[in-house]
N, C-alpha and C. Protein backbone atom coordinates (compact mmCIF):
# COMPACT_ATOMS: atom_id res chain seq x y z
N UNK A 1 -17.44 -25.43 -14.74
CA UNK A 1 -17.97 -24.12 -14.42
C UNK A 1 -18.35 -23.37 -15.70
N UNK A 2 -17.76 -23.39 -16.97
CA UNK A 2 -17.94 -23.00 -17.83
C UNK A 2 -19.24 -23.32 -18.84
N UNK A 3 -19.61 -24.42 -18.10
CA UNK A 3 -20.94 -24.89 -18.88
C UNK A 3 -21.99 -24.85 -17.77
N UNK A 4 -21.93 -24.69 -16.50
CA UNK A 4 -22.66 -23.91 -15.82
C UNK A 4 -22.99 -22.37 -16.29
N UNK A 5 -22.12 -21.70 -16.14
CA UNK A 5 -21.89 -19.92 -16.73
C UNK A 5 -22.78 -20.05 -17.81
N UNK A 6 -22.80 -20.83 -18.71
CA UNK A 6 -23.55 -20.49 -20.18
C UNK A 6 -24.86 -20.91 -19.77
N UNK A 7 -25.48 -22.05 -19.43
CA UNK A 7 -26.55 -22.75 -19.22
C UNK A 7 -27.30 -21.73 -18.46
N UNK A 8 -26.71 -21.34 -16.96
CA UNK A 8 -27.22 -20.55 -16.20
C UNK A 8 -27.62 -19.00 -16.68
N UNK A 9 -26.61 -18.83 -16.99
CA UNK A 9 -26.29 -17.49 -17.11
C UNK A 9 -26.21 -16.46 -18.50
N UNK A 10 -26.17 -17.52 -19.53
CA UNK A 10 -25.83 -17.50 -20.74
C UNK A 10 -24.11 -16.63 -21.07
N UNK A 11 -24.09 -16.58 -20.35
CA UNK A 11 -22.49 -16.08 -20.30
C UNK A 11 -21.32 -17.30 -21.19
N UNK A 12 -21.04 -16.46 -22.13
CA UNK A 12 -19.58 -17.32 -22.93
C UNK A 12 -18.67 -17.12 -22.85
N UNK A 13 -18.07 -17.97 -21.52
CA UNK A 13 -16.85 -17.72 -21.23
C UNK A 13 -15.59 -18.16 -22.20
N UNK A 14 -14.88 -17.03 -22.04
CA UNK A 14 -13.50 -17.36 -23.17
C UNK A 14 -12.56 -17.94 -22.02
N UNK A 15 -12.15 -17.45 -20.87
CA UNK A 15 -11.03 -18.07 -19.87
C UNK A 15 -11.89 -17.21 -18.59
N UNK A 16 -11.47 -17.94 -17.48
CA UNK A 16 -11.13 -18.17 -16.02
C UNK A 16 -9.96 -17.80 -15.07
N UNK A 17 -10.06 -17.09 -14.59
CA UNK A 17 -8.80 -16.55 -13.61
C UNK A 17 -9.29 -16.72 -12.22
N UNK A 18 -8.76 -17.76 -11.49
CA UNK A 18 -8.59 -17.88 -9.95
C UNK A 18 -8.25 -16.05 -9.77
N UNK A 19 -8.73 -15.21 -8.84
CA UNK A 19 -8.08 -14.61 -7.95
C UNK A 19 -7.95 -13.91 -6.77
N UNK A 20 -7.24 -13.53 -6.01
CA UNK A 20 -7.42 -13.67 -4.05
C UNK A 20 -8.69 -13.48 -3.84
N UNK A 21 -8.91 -14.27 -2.61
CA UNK A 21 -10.17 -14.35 -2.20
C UNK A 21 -10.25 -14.39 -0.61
N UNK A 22 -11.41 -13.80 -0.16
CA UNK A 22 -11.53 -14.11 1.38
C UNK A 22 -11.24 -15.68 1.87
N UNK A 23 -11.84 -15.53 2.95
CA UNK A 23 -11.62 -17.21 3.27
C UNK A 23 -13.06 -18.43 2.95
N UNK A 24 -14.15 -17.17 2.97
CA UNK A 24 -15.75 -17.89 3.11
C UNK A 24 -15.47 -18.55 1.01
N UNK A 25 -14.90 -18.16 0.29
CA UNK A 25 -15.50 -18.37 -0.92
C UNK A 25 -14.05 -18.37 -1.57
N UNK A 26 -13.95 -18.71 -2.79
CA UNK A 26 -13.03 -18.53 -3.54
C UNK A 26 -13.32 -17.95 -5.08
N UNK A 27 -12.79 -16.87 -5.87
CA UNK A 27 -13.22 -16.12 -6.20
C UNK A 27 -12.29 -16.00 -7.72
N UNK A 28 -13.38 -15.89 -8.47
CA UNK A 28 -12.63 -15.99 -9.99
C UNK A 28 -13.37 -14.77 -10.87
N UNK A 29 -12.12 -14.47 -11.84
CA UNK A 29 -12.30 -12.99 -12.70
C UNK A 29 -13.16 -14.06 -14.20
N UNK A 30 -14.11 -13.98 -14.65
CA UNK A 30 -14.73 -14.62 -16.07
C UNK A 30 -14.54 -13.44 -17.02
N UNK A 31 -13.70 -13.90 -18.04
CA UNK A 31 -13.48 -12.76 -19.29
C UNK A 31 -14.25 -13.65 -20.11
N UNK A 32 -15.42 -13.26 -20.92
CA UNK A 32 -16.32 -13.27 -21.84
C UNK A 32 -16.67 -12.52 -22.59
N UNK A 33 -17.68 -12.47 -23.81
CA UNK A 33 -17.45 -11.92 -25.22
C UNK A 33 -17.70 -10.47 -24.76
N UNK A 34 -18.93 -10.37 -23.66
CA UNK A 34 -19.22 -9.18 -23.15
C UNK A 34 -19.25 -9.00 -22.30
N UNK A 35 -17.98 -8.71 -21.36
CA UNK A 35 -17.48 -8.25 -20.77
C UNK A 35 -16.75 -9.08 -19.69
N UNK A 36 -16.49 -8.40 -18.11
CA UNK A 36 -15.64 -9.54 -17.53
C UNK A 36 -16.78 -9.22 -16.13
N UNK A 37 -16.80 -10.84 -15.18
CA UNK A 37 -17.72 -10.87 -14.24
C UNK A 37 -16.79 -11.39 -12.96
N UNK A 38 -17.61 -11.31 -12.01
CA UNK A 38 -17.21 -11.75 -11.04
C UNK A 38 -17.83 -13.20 -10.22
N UNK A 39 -17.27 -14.16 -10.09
CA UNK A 39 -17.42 -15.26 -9.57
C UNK A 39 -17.14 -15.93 -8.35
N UNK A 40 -18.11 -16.19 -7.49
CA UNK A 40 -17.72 -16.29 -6.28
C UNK A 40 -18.39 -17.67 -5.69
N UNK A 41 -17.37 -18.72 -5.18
CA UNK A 41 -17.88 -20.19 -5.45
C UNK A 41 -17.65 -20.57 -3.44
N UNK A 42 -18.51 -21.13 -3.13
CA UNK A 42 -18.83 -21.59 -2.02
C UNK A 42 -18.69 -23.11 -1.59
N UNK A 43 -17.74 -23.48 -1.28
CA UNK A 43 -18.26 -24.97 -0.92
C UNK A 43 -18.41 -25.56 0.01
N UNK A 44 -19.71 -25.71 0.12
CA UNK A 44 -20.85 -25.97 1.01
C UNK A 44 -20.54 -27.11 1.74
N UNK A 45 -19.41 -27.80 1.97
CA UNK A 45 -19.01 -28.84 2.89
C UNK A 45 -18.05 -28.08 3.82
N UNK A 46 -17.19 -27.29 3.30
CA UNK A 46 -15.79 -26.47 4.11
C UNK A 46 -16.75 -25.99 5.54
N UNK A 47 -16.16 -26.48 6.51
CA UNK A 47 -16.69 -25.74 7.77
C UNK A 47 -16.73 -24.21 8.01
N UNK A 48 -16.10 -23.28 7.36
CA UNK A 48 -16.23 -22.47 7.34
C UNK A 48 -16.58 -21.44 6.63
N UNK A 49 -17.22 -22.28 5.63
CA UNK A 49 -18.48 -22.07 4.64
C UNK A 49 -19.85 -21.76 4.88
N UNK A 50 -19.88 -23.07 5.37
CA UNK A 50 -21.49 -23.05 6.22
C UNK A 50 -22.29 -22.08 6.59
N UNK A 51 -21.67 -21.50 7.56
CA UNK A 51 -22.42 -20.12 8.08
C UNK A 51 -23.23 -19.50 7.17
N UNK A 52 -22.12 -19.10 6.15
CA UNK A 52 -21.75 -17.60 5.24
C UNK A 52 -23.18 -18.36 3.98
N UNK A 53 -23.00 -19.86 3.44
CA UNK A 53 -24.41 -20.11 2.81
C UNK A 53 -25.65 -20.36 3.17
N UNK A 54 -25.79 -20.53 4.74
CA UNK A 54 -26.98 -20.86 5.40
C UNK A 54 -27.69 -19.18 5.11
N UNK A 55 -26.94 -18.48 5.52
CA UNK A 55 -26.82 -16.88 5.59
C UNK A 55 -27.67 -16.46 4.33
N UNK A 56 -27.24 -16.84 3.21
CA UNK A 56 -27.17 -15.93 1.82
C UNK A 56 -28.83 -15.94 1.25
N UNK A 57 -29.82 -16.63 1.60
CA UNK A 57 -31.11 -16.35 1.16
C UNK A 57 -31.59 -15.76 2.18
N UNK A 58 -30.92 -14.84 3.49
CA UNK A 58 -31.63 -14.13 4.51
C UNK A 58 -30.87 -12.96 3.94
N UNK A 59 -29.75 -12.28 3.93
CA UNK A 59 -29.34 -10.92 3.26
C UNK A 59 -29.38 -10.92 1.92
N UNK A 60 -29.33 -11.51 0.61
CA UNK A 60 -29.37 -11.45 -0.70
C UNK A 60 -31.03 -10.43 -1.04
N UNK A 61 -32.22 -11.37 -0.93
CA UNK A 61 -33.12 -10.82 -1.09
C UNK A 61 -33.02 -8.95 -0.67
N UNK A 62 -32.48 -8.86 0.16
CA UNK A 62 -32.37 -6.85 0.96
C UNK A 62 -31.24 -6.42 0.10
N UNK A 63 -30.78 -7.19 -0.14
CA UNK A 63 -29.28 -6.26 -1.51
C UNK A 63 -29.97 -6.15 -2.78
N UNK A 64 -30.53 -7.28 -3.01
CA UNK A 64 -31.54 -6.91 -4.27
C UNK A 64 -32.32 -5.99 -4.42
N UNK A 65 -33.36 -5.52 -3.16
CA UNK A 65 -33.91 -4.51 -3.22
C UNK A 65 -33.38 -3.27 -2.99
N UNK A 66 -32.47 -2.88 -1.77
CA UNK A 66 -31.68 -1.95 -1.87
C UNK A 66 -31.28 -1.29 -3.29
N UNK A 67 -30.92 -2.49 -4.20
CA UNK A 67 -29.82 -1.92 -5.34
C UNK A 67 -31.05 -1.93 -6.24
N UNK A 68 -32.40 -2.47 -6.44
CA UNK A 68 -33.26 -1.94 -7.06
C UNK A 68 -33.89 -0.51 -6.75
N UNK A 69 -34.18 -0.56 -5.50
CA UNK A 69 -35.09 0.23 -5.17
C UNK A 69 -34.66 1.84 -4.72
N UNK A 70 -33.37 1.88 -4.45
CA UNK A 70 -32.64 2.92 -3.46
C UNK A 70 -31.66 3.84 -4.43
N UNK A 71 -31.26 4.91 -3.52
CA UNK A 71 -30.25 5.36 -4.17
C UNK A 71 -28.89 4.46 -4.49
N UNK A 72 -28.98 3.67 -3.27
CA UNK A 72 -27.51 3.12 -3.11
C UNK A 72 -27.37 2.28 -4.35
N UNK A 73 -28.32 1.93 -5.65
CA UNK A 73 -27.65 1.21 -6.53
C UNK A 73 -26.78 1.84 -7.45
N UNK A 74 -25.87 2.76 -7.27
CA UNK A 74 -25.13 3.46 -7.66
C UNK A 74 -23.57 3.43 -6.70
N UNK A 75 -23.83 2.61 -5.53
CA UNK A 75 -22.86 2.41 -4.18
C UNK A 75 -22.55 1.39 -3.77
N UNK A 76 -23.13 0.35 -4.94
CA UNK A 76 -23.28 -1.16 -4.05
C UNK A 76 -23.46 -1.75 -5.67
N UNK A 77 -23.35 -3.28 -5.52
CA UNK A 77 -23.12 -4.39 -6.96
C UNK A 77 -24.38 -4.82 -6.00
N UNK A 78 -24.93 -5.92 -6.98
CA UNK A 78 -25.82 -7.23 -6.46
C UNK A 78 -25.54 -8.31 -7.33
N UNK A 79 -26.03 -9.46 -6.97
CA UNK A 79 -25.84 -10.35 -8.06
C UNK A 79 -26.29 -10.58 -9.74
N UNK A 80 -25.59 -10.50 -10.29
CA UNK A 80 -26.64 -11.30 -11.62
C UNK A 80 -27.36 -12.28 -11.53
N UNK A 81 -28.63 -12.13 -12.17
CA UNK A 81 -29.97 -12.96 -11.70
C UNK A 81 -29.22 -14.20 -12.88
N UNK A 82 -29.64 -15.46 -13.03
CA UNK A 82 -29.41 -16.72 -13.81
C UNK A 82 -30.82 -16.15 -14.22
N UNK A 83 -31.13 -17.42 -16.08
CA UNK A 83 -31.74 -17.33 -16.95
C UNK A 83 -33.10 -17.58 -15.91
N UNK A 84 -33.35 -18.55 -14.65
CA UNK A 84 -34.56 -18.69 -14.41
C UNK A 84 -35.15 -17.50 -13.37
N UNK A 85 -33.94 -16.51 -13.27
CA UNK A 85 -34.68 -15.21 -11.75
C UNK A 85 -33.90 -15.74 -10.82
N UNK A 86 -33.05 -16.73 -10.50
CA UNK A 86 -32.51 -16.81 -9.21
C UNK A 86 -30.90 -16.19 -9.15
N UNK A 87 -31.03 -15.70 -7.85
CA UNK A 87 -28.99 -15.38 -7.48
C UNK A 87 -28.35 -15.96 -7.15
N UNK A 88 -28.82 -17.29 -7.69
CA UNK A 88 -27.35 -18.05 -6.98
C UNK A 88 -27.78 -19.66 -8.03
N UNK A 89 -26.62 -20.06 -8.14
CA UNK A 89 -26.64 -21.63 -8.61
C UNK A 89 -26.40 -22.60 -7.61
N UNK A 90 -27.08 -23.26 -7.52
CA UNK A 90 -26.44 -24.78 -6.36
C UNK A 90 -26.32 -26.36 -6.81
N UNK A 91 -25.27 -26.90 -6.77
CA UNK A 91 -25.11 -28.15 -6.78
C UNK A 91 -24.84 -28.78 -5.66
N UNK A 92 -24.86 -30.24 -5.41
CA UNK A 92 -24.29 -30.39 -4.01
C UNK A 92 -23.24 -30.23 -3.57
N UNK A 93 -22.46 -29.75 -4.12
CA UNK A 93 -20.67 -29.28 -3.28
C UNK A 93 -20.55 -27.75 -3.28
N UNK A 94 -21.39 -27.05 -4.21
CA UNK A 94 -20.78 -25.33 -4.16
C UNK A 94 -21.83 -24.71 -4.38
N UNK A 95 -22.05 -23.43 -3.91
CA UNK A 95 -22.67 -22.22 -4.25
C UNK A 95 -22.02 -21.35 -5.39
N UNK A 96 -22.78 -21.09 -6.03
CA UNK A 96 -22.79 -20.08 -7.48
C UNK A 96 -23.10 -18.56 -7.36
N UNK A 97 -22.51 -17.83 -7.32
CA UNK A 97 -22.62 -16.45 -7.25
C UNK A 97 -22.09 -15.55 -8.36
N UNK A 98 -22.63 -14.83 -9.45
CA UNK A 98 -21.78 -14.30 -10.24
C UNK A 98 -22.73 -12.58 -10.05
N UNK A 99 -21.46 -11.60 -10.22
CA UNK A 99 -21.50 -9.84 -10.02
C UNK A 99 -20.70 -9.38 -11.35
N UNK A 100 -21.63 -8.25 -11.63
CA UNK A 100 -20.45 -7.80 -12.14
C UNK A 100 -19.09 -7.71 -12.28
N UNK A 101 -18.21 -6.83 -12.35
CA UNK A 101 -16.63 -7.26 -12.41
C UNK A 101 -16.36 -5.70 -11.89
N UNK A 102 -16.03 -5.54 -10.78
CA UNK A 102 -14.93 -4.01 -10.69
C UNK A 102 -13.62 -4.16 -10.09
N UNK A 103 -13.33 -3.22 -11.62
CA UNK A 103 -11.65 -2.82 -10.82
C UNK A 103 -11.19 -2.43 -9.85
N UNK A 104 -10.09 -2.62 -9.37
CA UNK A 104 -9.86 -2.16 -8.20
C UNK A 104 -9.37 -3.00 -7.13
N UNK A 105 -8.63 -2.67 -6.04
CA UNK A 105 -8.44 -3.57 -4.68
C UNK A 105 -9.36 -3.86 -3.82
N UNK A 106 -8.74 -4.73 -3.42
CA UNK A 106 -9.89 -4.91 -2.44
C UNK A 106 -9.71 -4.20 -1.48
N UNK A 107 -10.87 -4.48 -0.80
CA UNK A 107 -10.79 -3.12 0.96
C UNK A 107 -9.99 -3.92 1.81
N UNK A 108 -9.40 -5.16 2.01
CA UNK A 108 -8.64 -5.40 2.52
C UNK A 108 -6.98 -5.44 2.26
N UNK A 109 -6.78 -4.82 1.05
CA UNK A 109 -5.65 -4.56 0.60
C UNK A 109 -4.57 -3.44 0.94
N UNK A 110 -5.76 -2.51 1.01
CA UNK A 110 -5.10 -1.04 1.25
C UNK A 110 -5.68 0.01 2.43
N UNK A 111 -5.19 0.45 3.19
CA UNK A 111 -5.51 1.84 4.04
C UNK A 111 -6.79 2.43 3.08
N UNK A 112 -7.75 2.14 4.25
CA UNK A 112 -9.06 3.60 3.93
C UNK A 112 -8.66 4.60 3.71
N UNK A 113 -8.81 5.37 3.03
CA UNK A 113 -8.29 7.44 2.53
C UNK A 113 -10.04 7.79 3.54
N UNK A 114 -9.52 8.91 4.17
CA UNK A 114 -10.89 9.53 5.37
C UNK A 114 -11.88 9.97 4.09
N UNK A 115 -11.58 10.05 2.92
CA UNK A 115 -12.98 10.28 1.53
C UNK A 115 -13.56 8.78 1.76
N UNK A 116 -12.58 7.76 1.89
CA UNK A 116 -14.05 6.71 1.94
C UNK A 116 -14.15 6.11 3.30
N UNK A 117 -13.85 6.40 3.89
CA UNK A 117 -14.79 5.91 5.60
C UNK A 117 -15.66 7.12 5.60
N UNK A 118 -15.86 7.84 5.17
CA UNK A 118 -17.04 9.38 5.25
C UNK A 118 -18.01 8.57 3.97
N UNK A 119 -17.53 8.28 2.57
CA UNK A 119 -18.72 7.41 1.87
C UNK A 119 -19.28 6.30 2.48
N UNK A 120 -18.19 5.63 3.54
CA UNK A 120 -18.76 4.01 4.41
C UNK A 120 -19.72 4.63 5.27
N UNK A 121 -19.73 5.34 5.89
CA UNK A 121 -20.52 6.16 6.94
C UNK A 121 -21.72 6.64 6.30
N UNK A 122 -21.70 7.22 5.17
CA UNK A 122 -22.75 7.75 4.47
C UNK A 122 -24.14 6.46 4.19
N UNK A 123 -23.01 5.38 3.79
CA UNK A 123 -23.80 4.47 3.43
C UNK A 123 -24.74 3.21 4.05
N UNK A 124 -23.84 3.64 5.49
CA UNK A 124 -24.55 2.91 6.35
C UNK A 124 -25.77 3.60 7.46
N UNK A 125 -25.69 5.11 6.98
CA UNK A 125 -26.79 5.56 7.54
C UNK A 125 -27.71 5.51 6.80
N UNK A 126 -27.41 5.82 5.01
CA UNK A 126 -28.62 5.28 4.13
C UNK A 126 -29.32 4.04 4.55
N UNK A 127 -28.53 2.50 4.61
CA UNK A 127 -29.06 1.86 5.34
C UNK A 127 -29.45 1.99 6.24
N UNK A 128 -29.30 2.66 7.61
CA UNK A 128 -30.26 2.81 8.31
C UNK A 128 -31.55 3.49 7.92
N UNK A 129 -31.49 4.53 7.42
CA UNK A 129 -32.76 5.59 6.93
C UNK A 129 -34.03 4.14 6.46
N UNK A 130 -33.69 3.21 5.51
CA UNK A 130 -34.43 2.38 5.01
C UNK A 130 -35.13 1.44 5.87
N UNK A 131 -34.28 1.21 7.00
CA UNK A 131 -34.20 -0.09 8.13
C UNK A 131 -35.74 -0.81 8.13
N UNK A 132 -36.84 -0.23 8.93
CA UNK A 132 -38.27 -1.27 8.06
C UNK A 132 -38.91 -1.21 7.79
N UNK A 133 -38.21 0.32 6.33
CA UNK A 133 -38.93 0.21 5.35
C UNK A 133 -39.00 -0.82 4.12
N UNK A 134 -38.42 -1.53 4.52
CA UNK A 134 -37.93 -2.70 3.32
C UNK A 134 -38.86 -3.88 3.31
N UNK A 135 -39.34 -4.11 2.23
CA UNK A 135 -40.63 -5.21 2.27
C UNK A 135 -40.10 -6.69 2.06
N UNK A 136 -38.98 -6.76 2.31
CA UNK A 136 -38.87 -8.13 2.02
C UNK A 136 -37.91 -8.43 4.06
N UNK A 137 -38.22 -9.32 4.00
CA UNK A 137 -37.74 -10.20 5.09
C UNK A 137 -36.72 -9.83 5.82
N UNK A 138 -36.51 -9.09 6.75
CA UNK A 138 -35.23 -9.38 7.58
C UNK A 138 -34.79 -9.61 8.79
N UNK A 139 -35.76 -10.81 9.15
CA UNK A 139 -36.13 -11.33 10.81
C UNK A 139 -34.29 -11.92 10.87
N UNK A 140 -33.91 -12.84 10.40
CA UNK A 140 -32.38 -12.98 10.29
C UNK A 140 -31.46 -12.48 10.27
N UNK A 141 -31.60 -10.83 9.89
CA UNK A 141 -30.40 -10.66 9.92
C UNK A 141 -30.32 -9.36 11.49
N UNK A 142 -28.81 -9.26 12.15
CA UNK A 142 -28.74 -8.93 13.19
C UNK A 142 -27.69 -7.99 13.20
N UNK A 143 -27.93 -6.56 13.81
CA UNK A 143 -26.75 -5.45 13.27
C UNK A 143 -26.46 -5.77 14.86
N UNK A 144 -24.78 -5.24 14.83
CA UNK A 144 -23.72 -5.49 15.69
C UNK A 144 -22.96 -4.25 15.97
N UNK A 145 -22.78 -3.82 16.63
CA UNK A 145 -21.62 -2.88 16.63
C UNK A 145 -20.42 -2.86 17.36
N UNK A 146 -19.75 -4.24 16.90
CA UNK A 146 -18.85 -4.97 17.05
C UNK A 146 -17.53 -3.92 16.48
N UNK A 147 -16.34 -3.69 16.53
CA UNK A 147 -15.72 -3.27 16.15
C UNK A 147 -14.10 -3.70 15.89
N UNK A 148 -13.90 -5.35 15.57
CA UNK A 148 -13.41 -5.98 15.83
C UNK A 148 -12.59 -6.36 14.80
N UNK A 149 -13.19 -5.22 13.74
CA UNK A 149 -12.19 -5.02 12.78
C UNK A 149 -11.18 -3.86 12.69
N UNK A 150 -11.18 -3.09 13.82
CA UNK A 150 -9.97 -2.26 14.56
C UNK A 150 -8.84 -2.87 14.53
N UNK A 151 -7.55 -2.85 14.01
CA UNK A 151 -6.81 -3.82 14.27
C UNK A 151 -5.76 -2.88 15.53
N UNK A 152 -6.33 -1.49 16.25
CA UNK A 152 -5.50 -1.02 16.96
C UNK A 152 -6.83 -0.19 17.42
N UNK A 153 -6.47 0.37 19.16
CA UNK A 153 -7.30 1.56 19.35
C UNK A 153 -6.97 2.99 18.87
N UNK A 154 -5.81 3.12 17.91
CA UNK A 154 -5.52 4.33 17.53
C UNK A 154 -6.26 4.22 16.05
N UNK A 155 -6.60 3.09 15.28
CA UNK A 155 -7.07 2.64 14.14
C UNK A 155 -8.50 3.69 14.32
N UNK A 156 -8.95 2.86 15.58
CA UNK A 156 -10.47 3.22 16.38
C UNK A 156 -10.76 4.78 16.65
N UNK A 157 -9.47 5.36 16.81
CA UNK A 157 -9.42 6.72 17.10
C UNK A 157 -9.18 7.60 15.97
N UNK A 158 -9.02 7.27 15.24
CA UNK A 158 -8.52 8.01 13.50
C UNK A 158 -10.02 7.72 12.74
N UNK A 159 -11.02 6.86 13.21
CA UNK A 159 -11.82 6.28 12.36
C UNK A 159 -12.99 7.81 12.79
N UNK A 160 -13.14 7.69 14.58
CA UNK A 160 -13.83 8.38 15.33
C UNK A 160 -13.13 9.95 15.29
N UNK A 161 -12.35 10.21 14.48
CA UNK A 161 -11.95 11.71 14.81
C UNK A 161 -12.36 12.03 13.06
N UNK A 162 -11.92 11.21 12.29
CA UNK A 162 -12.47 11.42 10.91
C UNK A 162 -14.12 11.64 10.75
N UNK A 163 -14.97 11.08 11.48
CA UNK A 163 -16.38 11.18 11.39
C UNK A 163 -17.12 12.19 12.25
N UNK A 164 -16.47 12.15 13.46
CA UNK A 164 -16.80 13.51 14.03
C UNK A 164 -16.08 14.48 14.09
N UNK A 165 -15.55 15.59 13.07
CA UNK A 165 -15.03 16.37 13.22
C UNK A 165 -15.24 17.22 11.80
């Protein structure tokens, strides 16, 4: 990976840190001369991979522009482009993804504070405001309003009394 990072990316990595990761990817901290990145590796055989890389050249292109074009690149990361313009590296076993690096927990770590489900809210109406105005492609992708990340209906009810009220 380290001679990927440079080749690709020109990035000189000094060390590698595995650390927690969802389930689609596994996810490493790169400390290098300038600065530290984020690495996020896919392998494209894991069944429950699949999806999430078939996926990534139908939403990538709209994060790119978003975070070029919008306010929200001040609300949102995108990828670092590699030396040839592309977001992603591929070999035949993994996907290549490298982001910036931010501190911080993850959103699955800790309780939302009602200041950021009011910024999540904010940001997903920005996304809407844009919806097709966006010139690049988004016959693939499909909004849901699934809510199935409630892990309670009182969760559901704290979420809905914080936004309307």
């Amino acid at each position: 990976m380290k001679q990927m990072l440079y080749n690709e990316y020109g990035i000189q990595v000094q060390s590698l840190q595995e650390i927690p990761s969802g389930w689609s990817a596994s996810a490493w901290k790169i400390h290098a001369d300038c600065g530290s990145y984020f690495l996020k590796v896919y392998d494209k055989h894991k069944p429950s991979t699949k999806s999430w890389v078939a996926q990534i050249d139908s939403y990538i292109p709209v994060v790119l522009w978003l975070h070029e074009n919008t306010e929200l690149q001040m609300k949102m990361t995108a990828p670092i482009l590699t030396r040839g313009g592309d977001y992603k590296k591929e070999d035949t076993a993994f996907l290549y993804m490298v982001f910036p690096f931010i501190e911080g927990a993850t959103l699955c770590s800790e309780k939302l504070k009602p200041s950021q489900v009011l910024e999540i809210a904010q940001i997903i109406s920005e996304l809407h405001f844009y919806g097709a105005g966006i010139p690049v492609s988004v016959n693939n992708l499909i909004e849901t309003f699934d809510v199935s990340f409630c892990m309670t209906l009182a969760d559901g009810l704290r979420i809905y009394i914080i936004l309307f009220t």
